[in-house]
N, C-alpha and C. Protein backbone atom coordinates (compact mmCIF):
# COMPACT_ATOMS: atom_id res chain seq x y z
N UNK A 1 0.86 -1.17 0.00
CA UNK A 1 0.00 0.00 0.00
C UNK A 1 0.90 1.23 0.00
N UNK A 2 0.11 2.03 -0.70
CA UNK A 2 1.42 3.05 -0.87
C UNK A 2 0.48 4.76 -0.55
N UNK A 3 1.11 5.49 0.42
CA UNK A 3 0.26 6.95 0.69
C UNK A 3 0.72 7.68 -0.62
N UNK A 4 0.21 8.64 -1.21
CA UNK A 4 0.95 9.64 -2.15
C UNK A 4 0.54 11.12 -1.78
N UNK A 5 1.39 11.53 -1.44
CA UNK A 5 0.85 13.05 -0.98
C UNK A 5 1.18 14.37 -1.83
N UNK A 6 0.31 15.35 -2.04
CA UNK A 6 0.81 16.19 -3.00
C UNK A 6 0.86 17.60 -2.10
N UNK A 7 1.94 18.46 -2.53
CA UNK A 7 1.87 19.40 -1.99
C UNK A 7 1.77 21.16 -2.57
N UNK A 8 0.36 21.51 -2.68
CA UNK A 8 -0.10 22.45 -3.39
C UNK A 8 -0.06 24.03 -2.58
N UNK A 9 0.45 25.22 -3.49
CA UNK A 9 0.47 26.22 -3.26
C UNK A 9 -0.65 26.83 -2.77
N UNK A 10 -0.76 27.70 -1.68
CA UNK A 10 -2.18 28.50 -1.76
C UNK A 10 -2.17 30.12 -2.87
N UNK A 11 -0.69 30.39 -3.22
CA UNK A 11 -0.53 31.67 -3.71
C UNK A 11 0.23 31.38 -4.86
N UNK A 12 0.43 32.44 -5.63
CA UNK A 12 0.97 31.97 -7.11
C UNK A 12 2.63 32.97 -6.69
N UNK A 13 3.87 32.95 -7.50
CA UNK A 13 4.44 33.67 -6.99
C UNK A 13 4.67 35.28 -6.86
N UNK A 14 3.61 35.59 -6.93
CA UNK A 14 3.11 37.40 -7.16
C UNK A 14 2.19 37.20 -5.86
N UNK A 15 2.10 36.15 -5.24
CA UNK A 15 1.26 36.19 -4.34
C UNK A 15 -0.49 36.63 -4.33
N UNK A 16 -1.17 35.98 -5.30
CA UNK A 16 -2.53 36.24 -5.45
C UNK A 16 -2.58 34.70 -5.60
N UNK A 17 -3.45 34.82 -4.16
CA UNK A 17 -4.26 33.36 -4.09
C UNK A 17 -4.94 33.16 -5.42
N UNK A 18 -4.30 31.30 -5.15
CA UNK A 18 -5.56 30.61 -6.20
C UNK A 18 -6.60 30.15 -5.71
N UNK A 19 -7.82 30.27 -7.15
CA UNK A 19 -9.26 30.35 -6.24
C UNK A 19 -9.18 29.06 -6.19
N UNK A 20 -10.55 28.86 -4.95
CA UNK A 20 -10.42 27.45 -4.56
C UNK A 20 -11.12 26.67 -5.52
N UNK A 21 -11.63 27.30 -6.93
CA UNK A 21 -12.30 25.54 -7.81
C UNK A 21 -10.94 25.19 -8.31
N UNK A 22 -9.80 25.68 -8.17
CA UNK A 22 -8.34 24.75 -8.67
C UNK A 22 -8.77 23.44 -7.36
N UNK A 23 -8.83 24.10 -6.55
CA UNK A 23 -8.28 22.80 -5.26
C UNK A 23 -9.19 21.59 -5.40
N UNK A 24 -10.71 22.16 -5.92
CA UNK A 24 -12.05 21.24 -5.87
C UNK A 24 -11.42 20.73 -6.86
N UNK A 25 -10.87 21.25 -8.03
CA UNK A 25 -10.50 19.95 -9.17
C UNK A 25 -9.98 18.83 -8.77
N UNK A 26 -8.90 19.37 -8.16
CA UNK A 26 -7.80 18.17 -7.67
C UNK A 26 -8.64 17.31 -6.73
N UNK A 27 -9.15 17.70 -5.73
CA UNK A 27 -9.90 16.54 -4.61
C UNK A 27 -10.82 15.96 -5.40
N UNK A 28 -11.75 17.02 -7.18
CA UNK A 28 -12.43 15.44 -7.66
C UNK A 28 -11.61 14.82 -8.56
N UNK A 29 -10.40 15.27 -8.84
CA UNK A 29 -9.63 14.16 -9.91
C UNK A 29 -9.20 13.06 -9.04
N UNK A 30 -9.25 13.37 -7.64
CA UNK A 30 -7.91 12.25 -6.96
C UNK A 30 -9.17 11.36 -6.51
N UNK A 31 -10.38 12.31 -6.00
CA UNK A 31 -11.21 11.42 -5.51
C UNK A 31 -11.74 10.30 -6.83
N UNK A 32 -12.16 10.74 -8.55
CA UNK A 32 -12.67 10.13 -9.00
C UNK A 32 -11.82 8.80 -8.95
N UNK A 33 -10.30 8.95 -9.46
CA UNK A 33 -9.00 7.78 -9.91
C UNK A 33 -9.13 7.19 -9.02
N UNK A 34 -8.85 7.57 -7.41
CA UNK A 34 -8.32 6.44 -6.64
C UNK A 34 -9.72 5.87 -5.72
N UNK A 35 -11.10 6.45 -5.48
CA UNK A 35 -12.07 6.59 -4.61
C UNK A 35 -12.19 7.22 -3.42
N UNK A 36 -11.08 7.90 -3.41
CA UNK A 36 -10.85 8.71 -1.98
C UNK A 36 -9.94 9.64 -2.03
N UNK A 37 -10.47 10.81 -1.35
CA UNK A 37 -8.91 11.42 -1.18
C UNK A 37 -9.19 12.16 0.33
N UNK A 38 -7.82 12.73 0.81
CA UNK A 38 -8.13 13.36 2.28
C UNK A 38 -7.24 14.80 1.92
N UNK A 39 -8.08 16.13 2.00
CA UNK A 39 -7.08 16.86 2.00
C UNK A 39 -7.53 17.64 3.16
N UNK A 40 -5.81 18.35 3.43
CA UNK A 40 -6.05 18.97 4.58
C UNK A 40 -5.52 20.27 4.05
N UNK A 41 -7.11 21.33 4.39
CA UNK A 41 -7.36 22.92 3.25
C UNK A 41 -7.60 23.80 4.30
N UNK A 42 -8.11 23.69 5.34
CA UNK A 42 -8.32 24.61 5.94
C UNK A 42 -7.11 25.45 7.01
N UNK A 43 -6.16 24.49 7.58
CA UNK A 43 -5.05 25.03 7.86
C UNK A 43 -3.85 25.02 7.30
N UNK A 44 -3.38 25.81 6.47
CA UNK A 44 -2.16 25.32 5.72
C UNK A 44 -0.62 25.26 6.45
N UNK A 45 -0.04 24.57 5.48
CA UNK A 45 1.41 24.28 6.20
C UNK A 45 2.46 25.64 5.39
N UNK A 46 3.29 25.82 6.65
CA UNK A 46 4.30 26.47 5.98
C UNK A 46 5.73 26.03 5.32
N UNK A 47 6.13 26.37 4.52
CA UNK A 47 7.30 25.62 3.68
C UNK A 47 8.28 27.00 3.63
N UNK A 48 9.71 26.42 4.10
CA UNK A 48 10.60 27.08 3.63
C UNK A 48 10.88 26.49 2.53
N UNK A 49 12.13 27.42 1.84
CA UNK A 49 13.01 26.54 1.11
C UNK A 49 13.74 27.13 0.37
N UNK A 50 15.14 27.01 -0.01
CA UNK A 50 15.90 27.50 -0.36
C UNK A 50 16.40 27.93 -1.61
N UNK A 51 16.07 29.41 -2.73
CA UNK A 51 15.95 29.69 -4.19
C UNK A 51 17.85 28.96 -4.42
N UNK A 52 17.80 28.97 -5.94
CA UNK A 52 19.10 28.68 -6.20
C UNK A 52 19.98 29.87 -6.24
N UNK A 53 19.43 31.25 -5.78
CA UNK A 53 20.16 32.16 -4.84
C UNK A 53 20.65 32.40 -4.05
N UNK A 54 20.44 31.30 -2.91
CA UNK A 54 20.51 31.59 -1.79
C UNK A 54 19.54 31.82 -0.63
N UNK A 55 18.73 32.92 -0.72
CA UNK A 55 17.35 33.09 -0.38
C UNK A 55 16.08 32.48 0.19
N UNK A 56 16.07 32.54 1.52
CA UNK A 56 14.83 31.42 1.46
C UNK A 56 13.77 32.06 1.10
N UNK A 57 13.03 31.02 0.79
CA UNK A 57 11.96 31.17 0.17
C UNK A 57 10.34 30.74 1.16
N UNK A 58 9.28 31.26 1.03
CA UNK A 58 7.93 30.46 2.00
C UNK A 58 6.89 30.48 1.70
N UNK A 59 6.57 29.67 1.66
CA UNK A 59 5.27 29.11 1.26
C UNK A 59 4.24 28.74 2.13
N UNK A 60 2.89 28.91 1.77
CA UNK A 60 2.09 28.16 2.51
C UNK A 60 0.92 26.78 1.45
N UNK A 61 1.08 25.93 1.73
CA UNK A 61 0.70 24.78 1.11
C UNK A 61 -0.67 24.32 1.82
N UNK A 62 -1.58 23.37 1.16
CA UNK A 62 -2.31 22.68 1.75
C UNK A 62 -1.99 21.82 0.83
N UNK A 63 -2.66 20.11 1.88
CA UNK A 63 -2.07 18.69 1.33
C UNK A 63 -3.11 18.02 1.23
N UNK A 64 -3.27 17.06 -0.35
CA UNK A 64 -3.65 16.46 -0.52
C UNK A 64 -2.93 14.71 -0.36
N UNK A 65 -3.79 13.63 0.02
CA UNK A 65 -3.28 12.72 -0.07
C UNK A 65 -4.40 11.46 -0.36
N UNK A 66 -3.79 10.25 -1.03
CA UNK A 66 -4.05 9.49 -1.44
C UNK A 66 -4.06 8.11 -0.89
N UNK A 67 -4.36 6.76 -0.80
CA UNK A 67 -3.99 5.31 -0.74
C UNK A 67 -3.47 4.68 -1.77
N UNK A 68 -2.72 4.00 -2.69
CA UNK A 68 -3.37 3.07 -3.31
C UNK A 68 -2.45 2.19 -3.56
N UNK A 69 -3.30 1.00 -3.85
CA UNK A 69 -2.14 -0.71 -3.41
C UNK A 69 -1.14 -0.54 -5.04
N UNK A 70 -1.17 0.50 -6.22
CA UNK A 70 -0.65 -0.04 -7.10
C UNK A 70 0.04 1.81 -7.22
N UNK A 71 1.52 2.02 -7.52
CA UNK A 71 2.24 3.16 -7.78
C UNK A 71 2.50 3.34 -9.20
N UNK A 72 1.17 3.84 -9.62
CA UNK A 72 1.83 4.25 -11.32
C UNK A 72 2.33 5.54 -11.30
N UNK A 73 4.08 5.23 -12.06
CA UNK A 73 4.77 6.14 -11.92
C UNK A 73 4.63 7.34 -12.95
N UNK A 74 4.34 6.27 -14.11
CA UNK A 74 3.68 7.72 -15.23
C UNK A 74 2.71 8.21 -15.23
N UNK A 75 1.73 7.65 -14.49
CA UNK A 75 0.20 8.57 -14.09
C UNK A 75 0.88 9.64 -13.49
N UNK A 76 1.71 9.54 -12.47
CA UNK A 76 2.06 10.49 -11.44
C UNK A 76 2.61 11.59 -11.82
N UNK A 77 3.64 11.49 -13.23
CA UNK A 77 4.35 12.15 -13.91
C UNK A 77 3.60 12.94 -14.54
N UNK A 78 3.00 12.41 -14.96
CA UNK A 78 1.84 13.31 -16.23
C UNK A 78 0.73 14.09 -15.13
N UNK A 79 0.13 13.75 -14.42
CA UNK A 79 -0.62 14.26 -13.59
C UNK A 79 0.24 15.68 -12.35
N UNK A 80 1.46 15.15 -11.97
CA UNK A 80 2.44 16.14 -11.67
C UNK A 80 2.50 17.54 -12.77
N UNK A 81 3.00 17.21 -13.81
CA UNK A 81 3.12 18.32 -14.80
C UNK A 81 2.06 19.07 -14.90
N UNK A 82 0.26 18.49 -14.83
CA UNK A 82 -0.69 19.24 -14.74
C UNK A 82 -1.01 20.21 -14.41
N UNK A 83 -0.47 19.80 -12.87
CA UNK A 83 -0.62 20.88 -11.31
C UNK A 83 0.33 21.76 -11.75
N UNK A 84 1.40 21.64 -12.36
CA UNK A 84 2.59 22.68 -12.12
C UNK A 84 1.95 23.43 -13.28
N UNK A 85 1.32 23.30 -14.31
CA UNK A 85 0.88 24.02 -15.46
C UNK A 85 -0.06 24.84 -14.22
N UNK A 86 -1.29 23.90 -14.05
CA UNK A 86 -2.28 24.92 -13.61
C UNK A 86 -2.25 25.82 -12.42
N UNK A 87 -0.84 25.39 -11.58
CA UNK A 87 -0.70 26.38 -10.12
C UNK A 87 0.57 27.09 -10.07
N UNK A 88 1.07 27.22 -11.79
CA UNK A 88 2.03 27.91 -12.54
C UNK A 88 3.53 28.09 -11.63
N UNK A 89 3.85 26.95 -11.36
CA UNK A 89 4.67 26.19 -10.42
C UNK A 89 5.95 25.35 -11.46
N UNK A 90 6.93 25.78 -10.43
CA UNK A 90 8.24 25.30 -11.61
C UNK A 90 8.02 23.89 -11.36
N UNK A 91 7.81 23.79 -9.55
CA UNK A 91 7.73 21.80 -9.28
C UNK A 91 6.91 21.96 -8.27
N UNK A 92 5.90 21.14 -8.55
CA UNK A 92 4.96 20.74 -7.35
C UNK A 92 4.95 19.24 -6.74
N UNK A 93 5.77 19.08 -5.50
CA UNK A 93 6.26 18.34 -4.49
C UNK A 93 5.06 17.48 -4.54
N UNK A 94 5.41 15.96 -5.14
CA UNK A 94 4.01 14.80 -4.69
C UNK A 94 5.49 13.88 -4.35
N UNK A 95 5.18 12.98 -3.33
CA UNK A 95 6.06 12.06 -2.64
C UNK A 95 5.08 10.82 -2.40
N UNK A 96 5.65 9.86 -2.02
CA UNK A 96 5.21 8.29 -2.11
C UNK A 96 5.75 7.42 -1.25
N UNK A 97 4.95 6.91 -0.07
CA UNK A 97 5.82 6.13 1.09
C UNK A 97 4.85 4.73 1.03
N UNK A 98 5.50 3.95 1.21
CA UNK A 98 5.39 2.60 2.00
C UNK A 98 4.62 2.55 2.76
N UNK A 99 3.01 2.10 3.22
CA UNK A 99 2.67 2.28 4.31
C UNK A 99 1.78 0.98 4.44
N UNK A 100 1.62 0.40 5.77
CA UNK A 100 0.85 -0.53 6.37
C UNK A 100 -0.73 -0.09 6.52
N UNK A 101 -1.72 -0.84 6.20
CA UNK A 101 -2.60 -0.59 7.06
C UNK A 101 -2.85 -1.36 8.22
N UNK A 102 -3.42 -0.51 9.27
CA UNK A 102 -3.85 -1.58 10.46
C UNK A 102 -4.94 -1.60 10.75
């Protein structure tokens, strides 16, 4: 079983929030593919991180995440590039762990 978590901007980098039917897309694309999704929208996370300047950089994100027993890597790829088109993002952070259920 594998979690996949994505990690989406709330602001573009001029800083004008994106409206929230971007976010409803994503919770019904992830919800239609996998049958579920869990995102967590109402409190967002903060992200540093470091420009290839030097510079940190911060963000505030909310996370979407996923289950599913099978890791397609080119769904992920192609579906990655999406988000970065539509939340005009050089890379939008989705990661993939190992996980048990109990």
């Amino acid at each position: 079983m594998h979690l996949i978590e994505l990690f989406l901007p709330l602001r573009d980098g001029t800083g004008t929030a994106f409206p929230k039917e971007l976010f409803d897309a994503v919770r019904d694309d992830l919800a239609e593919v996998f049958g579920g999704v869990t995102a967590f929208t109402r409190t967002p996370a903060t992200g540093l991180w470091e420009d290839d300047g030097g510079e940190v950089r911060r963000d505030e994100v909310v996370l979407f995440e996923v289950m599913s027993d099978q890791l397609d890597h080119g769904w992920w790829k192609h579906y990655r590039a999406q988000l970065e088109q539509r939340f005009r993002q050089d890379e939008v952070l989705v990661r993939a762990s190992a996980v048990q259920r109990l």
